[in-house]
Structures are given as structure tokens and as C-alpha cells.
Protein backbone atom coordinates (compact mmCIF):
# COMPACT_ATOMS: atom_id res chain seq x y z
CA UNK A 1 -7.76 29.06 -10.40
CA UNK A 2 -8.85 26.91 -7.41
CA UNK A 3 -9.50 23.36 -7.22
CA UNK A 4 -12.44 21.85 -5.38
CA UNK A 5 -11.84 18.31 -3.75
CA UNK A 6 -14.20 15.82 -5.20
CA UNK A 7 -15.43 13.39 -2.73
CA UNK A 8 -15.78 10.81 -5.39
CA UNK A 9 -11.90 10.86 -5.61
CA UNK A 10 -11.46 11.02 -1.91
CA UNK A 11 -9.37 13.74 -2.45
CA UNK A 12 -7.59 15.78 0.67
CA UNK A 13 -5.03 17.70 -0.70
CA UNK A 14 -1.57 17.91 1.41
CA UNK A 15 -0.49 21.32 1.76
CA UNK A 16 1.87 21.72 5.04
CA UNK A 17 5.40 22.43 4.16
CA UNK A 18 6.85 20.94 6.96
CA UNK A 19 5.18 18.01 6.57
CA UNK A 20 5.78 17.50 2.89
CA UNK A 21 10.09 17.93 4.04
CA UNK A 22 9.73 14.96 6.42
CA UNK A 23 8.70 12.66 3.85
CA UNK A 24 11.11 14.02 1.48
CA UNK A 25 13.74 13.53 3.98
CA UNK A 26 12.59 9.89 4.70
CA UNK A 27 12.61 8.91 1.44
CA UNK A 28 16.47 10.08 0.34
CA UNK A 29 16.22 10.14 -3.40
CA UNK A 30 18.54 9.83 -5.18
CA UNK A 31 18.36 11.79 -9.08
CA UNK A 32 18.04 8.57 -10.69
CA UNK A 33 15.50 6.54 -8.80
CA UNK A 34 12.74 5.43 -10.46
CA UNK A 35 9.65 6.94 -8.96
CA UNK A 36 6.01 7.02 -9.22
CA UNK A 37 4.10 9.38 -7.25
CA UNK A 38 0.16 7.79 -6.80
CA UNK A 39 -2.45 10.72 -6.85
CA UNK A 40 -0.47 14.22 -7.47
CA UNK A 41 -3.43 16.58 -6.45
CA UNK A 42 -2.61 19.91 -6.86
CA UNK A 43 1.31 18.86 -6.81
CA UNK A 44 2.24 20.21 -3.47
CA UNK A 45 4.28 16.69 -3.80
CA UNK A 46 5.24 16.23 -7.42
CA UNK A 47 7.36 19.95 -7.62
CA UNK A 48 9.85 18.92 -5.00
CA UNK A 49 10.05 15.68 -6.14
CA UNK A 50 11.07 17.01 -9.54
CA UNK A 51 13.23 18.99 -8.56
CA UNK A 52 15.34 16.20 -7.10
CA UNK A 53 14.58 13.42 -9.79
CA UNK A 54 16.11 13.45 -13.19
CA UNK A 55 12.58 11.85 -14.19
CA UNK A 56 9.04 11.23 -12.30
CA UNK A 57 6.05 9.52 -13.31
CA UNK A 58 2.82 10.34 -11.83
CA UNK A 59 -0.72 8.71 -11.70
CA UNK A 60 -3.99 11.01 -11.57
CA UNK A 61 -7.95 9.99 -12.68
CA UNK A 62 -8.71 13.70 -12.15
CA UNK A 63 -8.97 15.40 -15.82
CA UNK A 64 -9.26 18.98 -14.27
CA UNK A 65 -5.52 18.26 -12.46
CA UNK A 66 -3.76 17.01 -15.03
CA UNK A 67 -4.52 19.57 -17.18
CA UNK A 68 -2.48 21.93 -14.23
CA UNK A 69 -0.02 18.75 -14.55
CA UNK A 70 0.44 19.44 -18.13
CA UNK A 71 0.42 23.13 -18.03
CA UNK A 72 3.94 22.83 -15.61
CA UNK A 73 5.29 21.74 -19.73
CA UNK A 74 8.18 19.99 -17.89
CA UNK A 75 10.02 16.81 -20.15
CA UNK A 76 10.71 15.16 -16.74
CA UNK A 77 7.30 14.76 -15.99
CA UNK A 78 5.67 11.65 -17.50
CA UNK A 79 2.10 12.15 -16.30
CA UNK A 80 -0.74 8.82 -16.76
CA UNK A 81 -4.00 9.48 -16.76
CA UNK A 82 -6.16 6.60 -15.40
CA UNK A 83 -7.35 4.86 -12.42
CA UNK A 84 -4.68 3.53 -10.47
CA UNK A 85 -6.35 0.25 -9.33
CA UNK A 86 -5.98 -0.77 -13.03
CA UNK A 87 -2.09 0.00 -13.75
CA UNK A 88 0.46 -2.56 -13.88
CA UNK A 89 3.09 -1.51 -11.43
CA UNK A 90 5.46 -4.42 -12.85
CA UNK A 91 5.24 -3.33 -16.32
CA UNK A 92 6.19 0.76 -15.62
CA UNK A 93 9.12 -0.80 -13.61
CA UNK A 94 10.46 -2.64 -16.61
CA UNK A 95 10.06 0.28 -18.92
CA UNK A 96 11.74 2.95 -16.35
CA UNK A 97 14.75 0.29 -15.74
CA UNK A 98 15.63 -0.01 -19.20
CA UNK A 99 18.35 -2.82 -20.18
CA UNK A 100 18.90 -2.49 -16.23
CA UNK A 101 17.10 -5.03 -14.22
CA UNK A 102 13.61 -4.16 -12.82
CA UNK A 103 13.78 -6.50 -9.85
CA UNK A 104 13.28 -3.86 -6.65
CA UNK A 105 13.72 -0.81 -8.52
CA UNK A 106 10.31 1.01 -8.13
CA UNK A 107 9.57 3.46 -5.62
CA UNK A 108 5.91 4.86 -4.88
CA UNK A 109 5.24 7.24 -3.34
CA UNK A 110 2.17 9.40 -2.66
CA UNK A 111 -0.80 11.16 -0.66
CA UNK A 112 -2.86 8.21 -1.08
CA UNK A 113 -6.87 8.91 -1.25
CA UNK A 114 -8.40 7.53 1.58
CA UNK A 115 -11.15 5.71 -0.67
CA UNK A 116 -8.22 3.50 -1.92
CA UNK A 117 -5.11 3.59 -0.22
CA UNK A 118 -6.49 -0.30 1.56
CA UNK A 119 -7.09 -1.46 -1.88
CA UNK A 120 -3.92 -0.36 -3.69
CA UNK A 121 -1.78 -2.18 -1.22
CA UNK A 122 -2.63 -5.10 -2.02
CA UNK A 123 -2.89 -4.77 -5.42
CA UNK A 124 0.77 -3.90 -4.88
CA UNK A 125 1.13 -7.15 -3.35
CA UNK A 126 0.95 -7.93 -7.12
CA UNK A 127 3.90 -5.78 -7.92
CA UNK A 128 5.78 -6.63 -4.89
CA UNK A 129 9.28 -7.89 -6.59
CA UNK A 130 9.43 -5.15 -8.86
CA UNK A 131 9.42 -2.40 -5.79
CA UNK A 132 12.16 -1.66 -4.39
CA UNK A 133 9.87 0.92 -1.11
CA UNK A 134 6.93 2.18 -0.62
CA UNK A 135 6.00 5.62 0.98
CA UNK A 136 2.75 6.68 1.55
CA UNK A 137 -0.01 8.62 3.59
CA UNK A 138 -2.61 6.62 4.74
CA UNK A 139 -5.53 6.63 7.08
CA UNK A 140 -3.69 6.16 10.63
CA UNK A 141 -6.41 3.16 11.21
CA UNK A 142 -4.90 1.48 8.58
CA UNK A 143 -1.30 2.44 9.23
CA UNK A 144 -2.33 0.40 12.84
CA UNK A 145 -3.95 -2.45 10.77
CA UNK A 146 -0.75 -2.47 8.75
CA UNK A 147 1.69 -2.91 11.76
CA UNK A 148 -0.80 -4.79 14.12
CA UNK A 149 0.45 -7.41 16.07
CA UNK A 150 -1.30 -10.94 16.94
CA UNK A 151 -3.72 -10.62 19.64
CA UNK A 152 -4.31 -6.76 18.81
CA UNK A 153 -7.88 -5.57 17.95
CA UNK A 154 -5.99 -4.24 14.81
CA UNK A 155 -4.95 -7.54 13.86
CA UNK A 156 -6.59 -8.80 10.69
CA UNK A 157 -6.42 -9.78 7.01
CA UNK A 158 -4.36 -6.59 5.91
CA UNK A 159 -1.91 -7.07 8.85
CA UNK A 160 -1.51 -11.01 7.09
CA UNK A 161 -1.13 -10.19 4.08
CA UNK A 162 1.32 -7.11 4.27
CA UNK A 163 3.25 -8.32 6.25
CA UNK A 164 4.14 -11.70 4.62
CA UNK A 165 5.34 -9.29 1.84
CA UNK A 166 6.47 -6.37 3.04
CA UNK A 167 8.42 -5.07 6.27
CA UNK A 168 6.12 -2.73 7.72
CA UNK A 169 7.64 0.59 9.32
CA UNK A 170 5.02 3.47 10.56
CA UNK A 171 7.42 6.96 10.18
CA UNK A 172 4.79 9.66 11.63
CA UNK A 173 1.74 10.61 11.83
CA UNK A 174 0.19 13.75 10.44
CA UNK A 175 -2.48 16.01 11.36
CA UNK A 176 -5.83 16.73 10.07
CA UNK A 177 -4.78 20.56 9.74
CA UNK A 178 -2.36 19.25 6.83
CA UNK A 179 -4.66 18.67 4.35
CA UNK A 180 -7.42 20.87 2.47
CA UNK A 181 -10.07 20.09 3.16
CA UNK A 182 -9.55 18.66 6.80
CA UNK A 183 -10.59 15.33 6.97
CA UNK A 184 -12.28 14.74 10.15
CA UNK A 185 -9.05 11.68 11.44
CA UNK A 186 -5.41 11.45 11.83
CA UNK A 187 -3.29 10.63 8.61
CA UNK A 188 -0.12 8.91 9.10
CA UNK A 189 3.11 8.24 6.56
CA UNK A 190 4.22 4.51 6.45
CA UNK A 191 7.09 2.94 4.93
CA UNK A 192 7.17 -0.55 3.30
CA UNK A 193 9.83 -2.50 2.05
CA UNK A 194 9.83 -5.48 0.18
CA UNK A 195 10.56 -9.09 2.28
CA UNK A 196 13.53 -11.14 0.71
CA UNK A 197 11.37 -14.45 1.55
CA UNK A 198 8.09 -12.99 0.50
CA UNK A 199 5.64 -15.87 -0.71
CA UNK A 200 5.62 -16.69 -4.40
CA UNK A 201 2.72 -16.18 -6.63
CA UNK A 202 1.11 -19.35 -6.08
CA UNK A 203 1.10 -18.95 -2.28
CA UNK A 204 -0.10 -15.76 -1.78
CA UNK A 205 -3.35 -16.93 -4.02
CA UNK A 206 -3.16 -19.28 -1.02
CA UNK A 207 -3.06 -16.87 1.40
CA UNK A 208 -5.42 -14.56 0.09
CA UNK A 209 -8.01 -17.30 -0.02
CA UNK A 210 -7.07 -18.82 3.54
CA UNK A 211 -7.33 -15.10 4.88
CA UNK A 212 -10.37 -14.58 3.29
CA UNK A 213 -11.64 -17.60 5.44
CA UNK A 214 -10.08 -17.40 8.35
CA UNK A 215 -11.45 -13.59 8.87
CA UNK A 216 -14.90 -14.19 7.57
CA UNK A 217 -16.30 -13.56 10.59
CA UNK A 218 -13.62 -12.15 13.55
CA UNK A 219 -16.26 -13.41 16.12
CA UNK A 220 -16.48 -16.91 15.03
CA UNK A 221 -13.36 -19.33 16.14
CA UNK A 222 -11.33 -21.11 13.07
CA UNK A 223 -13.61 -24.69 13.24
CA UNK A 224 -16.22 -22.31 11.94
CA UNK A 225 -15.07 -19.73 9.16
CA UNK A 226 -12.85 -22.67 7.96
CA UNK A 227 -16.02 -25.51 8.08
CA UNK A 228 -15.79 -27.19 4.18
CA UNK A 229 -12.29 -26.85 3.86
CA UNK A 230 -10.11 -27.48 6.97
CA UNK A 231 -11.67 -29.50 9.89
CA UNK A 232 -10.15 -29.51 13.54
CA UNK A 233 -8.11 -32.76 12.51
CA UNK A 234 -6.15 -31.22 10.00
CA UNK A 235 -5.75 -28.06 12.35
CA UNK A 236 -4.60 -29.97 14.64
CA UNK A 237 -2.02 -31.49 12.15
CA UNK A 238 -1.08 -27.82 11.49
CA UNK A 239 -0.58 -27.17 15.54
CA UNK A 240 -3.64 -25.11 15.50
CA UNK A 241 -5.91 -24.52 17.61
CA UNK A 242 -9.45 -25.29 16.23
CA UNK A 243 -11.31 -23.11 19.05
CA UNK A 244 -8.94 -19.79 18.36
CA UNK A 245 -9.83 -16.87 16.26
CA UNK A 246 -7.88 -15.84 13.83
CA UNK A 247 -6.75 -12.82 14.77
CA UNK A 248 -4.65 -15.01 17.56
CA UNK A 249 -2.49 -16.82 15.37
CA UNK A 250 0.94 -15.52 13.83
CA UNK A 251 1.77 -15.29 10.34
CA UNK A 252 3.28 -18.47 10.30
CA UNK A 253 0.08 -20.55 11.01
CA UNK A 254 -1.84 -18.67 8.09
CA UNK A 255 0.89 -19.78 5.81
CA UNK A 256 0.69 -23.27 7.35
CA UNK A 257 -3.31 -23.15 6.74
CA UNK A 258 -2.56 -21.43 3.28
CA UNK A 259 -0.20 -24.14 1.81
CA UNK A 260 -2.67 -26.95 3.22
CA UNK A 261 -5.78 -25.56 1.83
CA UNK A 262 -3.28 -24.79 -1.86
């Protein structure tokens, strides 16, 4: 029986072999890692991974694919049904780790759908010291976002904010001919791991909200989008330029704005 991608789900299901054996060989499993595989689909994915995992956990919203999840009757499988944007990344880690620590032991991995692969990262941000990697498909726009230097038209918010938590590490990109149906760009896979200095809690609520500001408006220089909250003395303070965009600065200047406006 066939399966027809709902748009609602943003769902482009990955069916090139060759593809799917690149990211297995990227990712090097091990049988006992810990993974969670974000959006299954018709589990072009999820049947090699089991057969290389001891256990996997998957995530799908889609009632009509889980059902072809449960019909697989496999007790390595644990399958959740539910939207992704509302699980608690931090918690599965602690139950899959067992009397072991949790710290860095979660690895995700997934086709993500383009309607929330943006919005999932940094919810992961969240989740950040219970992961040990990240592997996922993405838009390749966003892949650039994620990796974007200062000065880049990519540069922006996401490029902040992942990159104060994660290192960032594009691994290839991947057709449109991969997927059924063919979504009209470029995918690519991406690879992020966890930063050893990443900010605490507390600071990247600061960041988030400096970001937020300092991006408001990508045409407008900092004295403007940061007017009520940081004036040119106190950017000044910060060795800031008032009269530079944000999408000029480097990461450390955000979390020099970040900790001022915290």
C-alpha cells in the first residue's frame, strides 16, 4: 500500500540508496548508541539503522506511518507518536542511559521535514548537553545559514545561535531526485556537535533575546534594533560599533551584548 506525502507534514520521503549509505557511513554507530531518528517516513532510514543498533527510538506525528512502524513488530523499535516540537530531548536521554550518565549521550538523527527542521534546532539548543551529535537533512539554505560566516548574506540569528552551541560541519549535499516527491531545492546533510564552552542556560535566554534584537530588522544598523535597551554609549563600552549591522559582528560581540542586556 502506498503512502501519499502530506504537505501539512512537509513530508519528502528519502529514497536513494546511495544516499541513505553516506549518512550511515558518517555517522559510525556503534550497536549501543543511543539514537533517535526525527521523522521515520516510510523507514527507508529506520531499517538500516536497526539493523546496526541493539535499540532505536523514533519520532513520527503521522498516524497512517506508524501504523507501517508498528506492523515491522520489532522489540528494538521504540516508536513515539507525537509532534516533535513538544518532546523533551533531555528526558529520553536520561531514560535510554540508564544508571549511565546522560551527559552527551544522544544522537539524532533524521530526514528532517522542511516545515521544521529551523525550528527543531533550536529547540535542541534546549537539549544541547544531553546530545552527544546531531545528523540531519536539511534545506541546503539553512545548512548555509547554519555555517555562515560574519559578513555573509547568510549570516543571521540561526548562524548566532548554533553556533555558540554547537560546532557546525556541512557533510554533503543531496539532490532533489532523492526524495519522493521532489522538492523543487537542494537538500543537504549537516553534522553538529555539541561545544565544550557552550553558554549556560541563563545566557542563551540572553542571547536569544539580544539576537532577537539585534536582527529585527537586517537593514537597520545596531543604534536602531537595539534603541530601549542598549544605546551607542554602552556599545561603545562593549567595542561595538553603534552604526554596524548585525550581521557584521562575530559571535563574541552578541555574547558581549547578551550578558549586558542579562
Amino acid at each position: 500500500m502506498t503512502h501519499k506525502a502530506r504537505k501539512r507534514f512537509g513530508q519528502n520521503f528519502l529514497q536513494d540508496l546511495a544516499v541513505i549509505e553516506r549518512l550511515l557511513a558518517a555517522l559510525r554507530l556503534q550497536p549501543t548508541d543511543a539514537v533517535v531518528e526525527v521523522g521515520p517516513g516510510l523507514g527507508a532510514l529506520t531499517l538500516p539503522l536497526l539493523s546496526r543498533l541493539e535499540h532505536l527510538t523514533v519520532i513520527e506525528i503521522d498516524r497512517d506511518l506508524i501504523a507501517r512502524l508498528e506492523a515491522l513488530r520489532d522489540d528494538s523499535l521504540t516508536i513515539i507518536s507525537g509532534d516533535v516540537m513538544q518532546f523533551d530531548f533531555s528526558a529520553l536521554a536520561t531514560r535510554l542511559s540508564g544508571t549511565q550518565s546522560s551527559a552527551h549521550s544522544l544522537r539524532v538523527v533524521g530526514n528532517l521535514p522542511y516545515n521544521i527542521g529551523t525550528p527543531l534546532l533550536i529547540r535542541l539548543l534546549d537539549s544541547h548537553e544531553a546530545i552527544r551529535d546531531v545528523h540531519v537533512m536539511l534545506q541546503k539554505e539553512v545548512v548555509d545559514r547554519l555555517h555562515a560566516s560574519p559578513g555573509t548574506r547568510a549570516f543571521g540569528r540561526l548562524s548566532v545561535l548554533i553556533q555558540s552551541v554547537f560546532d557546525v560541519q556541512p557533510l554533503f549535499t543531496v539532490a532533489a531526485e532523492a526524495f519522493r516527491p521532489a522538492p523543487k531545492i537542494q537538500s543537504a546533510v549537516v553534522r553538529l556537535t555539541p561545544l565544550e564552552n557552550a553558554p549556560d542556560p541563563c545566557a542563551m535566554e540572553a542571547l536569544q533575546a539580544c539576537t532577537r534584537l539585534a536582527f529585527a530588522n537586517k537593514r537597520k544598523t545596531l543604534r536602531n534594533n537595539l534603541k530601549g535597551h542598549l544605546d551607542e554609549n554602552a556599545l561603545r563600552e562593549l567595542q561595538i560599533d553603534p552604526q554596524a549591522r548585525a550581521e557584521t559582528l562575530d559571535l563574541s560581540a552578541f555574547h558581549r551584548m547578551a550578558a549586558k542586556l542579562g
